[in-house]
Protein backbone atom coordinates (compact mmCIF):
# COMPACT_ATOMS: atom_id res chain seq x y z
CA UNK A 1 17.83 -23.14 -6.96
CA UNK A 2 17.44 -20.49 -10.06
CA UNK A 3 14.56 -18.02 -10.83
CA UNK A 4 12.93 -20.20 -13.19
CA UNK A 5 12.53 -22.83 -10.80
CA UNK A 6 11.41 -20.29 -8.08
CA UNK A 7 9.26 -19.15 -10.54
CA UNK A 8 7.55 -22.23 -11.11
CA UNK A 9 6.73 -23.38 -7.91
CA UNK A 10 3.08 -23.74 -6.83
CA UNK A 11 1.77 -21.58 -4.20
CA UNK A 12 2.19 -23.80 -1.28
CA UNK A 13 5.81 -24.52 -2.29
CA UNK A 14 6.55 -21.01 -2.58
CA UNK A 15 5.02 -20.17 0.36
CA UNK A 16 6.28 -22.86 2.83
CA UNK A 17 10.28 -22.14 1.07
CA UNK A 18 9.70 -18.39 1.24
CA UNK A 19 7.54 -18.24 4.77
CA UNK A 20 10.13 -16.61 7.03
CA UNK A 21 12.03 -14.65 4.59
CA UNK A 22 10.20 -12.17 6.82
CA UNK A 23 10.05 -13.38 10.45
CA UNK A 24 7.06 -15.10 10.85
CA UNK A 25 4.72 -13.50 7.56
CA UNK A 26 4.15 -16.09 5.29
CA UNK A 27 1.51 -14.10 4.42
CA UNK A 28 4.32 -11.66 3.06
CA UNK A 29 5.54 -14.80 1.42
CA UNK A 30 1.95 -15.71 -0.29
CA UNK A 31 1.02 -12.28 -1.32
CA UNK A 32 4.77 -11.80 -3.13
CA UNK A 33 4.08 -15.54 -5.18
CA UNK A 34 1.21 -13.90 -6.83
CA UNK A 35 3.95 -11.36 -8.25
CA UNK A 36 5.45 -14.02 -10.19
CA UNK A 37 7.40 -13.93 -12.42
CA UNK A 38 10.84 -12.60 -11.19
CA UNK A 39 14.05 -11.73 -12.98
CA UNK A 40 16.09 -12.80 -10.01
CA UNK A 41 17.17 -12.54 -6.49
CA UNK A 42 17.20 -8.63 -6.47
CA UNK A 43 13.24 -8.48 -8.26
CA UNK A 44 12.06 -11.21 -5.70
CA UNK A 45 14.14 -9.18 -3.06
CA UNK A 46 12.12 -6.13 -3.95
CA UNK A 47 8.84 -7.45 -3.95
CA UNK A 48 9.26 -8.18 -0.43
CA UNK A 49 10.42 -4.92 0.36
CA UNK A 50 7.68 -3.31 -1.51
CA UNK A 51 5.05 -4.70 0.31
CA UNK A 52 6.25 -4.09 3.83
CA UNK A 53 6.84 -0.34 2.24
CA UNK A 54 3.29 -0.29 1.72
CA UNK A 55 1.61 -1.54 4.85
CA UNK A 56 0.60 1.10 7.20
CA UNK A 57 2.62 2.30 10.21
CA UNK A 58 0.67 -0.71 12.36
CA UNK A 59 1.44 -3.46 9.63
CA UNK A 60 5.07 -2.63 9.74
CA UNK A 61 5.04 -2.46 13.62
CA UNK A 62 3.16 -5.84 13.11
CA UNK A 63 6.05 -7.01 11.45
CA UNK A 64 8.36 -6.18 14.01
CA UNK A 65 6.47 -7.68 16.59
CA UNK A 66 6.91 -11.09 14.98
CA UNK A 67 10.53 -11.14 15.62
CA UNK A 68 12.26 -12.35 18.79
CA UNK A 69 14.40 -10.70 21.49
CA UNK A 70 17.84 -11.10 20.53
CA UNK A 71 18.64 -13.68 23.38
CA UNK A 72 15.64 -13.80 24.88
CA UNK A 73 13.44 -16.41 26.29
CA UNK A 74 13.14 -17.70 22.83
CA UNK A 75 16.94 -18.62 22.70
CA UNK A 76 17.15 -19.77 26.01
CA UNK A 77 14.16 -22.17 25.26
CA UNK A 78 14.67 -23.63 21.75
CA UNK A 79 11.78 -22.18 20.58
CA UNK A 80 12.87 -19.48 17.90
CA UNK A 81 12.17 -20.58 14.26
CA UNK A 82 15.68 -21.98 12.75
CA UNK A 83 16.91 -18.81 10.51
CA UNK A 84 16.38 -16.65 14.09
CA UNK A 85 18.81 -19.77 15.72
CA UNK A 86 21.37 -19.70 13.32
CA UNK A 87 21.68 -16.22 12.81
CA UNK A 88 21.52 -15.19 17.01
CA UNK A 89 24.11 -18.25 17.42
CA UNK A 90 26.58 -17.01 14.33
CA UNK A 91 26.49 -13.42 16.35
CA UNK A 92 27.64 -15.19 19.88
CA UNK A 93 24.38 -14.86 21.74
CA UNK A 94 23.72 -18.48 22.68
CA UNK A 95 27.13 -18.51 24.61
CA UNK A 96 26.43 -15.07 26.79
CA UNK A 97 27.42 -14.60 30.20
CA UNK A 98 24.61 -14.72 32.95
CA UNK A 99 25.39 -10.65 33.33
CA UNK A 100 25.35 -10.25 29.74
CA UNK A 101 22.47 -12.01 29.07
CA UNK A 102 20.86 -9.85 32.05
CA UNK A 103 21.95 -7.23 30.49
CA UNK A 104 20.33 -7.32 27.24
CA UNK A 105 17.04 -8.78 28.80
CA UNK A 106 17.52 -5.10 30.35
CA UNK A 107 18.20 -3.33 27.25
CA UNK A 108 15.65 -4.97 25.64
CA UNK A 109 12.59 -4.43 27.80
CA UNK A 110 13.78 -0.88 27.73
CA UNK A 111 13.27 -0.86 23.94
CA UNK A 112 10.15 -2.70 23.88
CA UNK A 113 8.71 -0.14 26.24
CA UNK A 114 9.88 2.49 24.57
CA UNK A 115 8.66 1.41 20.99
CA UNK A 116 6.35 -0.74 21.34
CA UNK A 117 8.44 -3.78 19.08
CA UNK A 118 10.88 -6.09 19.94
CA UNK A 119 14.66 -4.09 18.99
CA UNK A 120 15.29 -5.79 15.48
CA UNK A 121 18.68 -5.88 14.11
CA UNK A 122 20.56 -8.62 11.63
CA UNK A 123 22.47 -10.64 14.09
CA UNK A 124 24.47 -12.21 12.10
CA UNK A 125 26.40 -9.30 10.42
CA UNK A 126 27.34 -8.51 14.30
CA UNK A 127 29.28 -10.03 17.32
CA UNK A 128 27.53 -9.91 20.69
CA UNK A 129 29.71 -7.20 21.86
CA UNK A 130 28.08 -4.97 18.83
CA UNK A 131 24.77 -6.00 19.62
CA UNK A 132 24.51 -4.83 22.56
CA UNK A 133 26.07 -1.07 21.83
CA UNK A 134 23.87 -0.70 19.13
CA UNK A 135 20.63 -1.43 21.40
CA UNK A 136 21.86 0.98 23.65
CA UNK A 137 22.42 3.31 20.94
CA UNK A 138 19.58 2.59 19.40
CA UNK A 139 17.51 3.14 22.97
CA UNK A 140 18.02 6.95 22.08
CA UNK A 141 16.63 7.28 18.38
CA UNK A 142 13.28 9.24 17.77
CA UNK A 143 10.44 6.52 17.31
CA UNK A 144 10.30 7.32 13.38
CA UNK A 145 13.75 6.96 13.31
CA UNK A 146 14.16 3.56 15.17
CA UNK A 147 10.86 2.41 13.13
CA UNK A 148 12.70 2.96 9.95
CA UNK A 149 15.82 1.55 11.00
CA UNK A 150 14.38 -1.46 12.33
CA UNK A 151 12.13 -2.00 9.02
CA UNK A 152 15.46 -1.50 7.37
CA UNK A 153 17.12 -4.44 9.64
CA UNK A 154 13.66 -6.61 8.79
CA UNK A 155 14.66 -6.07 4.77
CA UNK A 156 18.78 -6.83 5.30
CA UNK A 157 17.34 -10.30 7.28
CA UNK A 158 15.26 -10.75 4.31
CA UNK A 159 18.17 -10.35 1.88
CA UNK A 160 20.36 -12.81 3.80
CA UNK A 161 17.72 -15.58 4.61
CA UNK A 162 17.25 -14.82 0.36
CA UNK A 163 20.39 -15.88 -0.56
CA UNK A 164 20.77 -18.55 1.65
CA UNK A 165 17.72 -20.17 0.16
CA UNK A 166 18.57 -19.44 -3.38
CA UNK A 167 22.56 -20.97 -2.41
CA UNK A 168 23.41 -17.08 -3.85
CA UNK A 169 26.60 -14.72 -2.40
CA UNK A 170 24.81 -12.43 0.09
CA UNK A 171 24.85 -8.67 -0.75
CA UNK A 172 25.34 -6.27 2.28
């Protein structure tokens, strides 16, 4: 698909293509259509960065909150929304070990209790062995810190689940 296509789609087309760019915000997806028209991937990329940039602290932690534990009950259910499935099963988690999958359902309630938000990271850039050192690493980090690192993951997910809609290289 190219930007004058994108460009031309109505808003329920844009909006049901471009819904879970950001995990579960198509209203992220319906406020960016009205920003029409875009130069290309990197303009339409920005608009959805902009406007998680300018949501308040609780917006953004909203956002968070609308992603899954990375192999959580979601995964072991069927229930996460297909970009989350692909991109948990392309970094290893659907084939875990019952102590490593105990071990991040450890890890992770640890980071949800200590933020707030589920930990947030782009699976699919990491193997299951990373995943799980960075969530412990991660377990440490101020809360500003970890809240801009994990908007940061939220925008690299965007980038990716981009490209893959617009059949473009992905840029890391």
């Amino acid at each position: 698909m190219d930007m004058d296509q994108v460009n031309s789609m109505d808003f329920v087309d844009f909006v049901d293509m471009f819904g879970n760019v950001i995990e579960r915000c198509p209203l992220i997806a319906a406020a960016v259509w009205s920003q029409r028209p875009f130069h290309d991937l990197e303009d339409l990329e920005k608009h959805f960065c902009a406007f998680i940039d300018a949501l308040p602290q609780a917006g953004q932690e909203g956002i968070l909150r609308c992603h899954p534990d990375l192999a959580g009950r979601e995964l072991q259910r069927g229930t996460l929304t297909a970009e989350s499935q692909r991109e948990q099963s392309a970094a290893g988690l659907q084939s875990l070990s019952v102590d490593e999958r105990r071990r991040l359902a450890e890890l992770n309630a640890q980071y949800r209790a200590r933020f707030g938000f589920p930990f947030v990271l782009a699976a699919r850039l990491r193997d299951r062995e990373t995943v799980a050192r960075e969530l412990e690493r991660r377990l440490h980090c101020s809360p500003e810190q970890e809240l801009r690192t994990a908007l940061g993951e939220v925008k690299t997910i965007g980038r990716l689940r981009l490209a893959d809609l617009l059949g473009a290289p992905a840029r890391l």
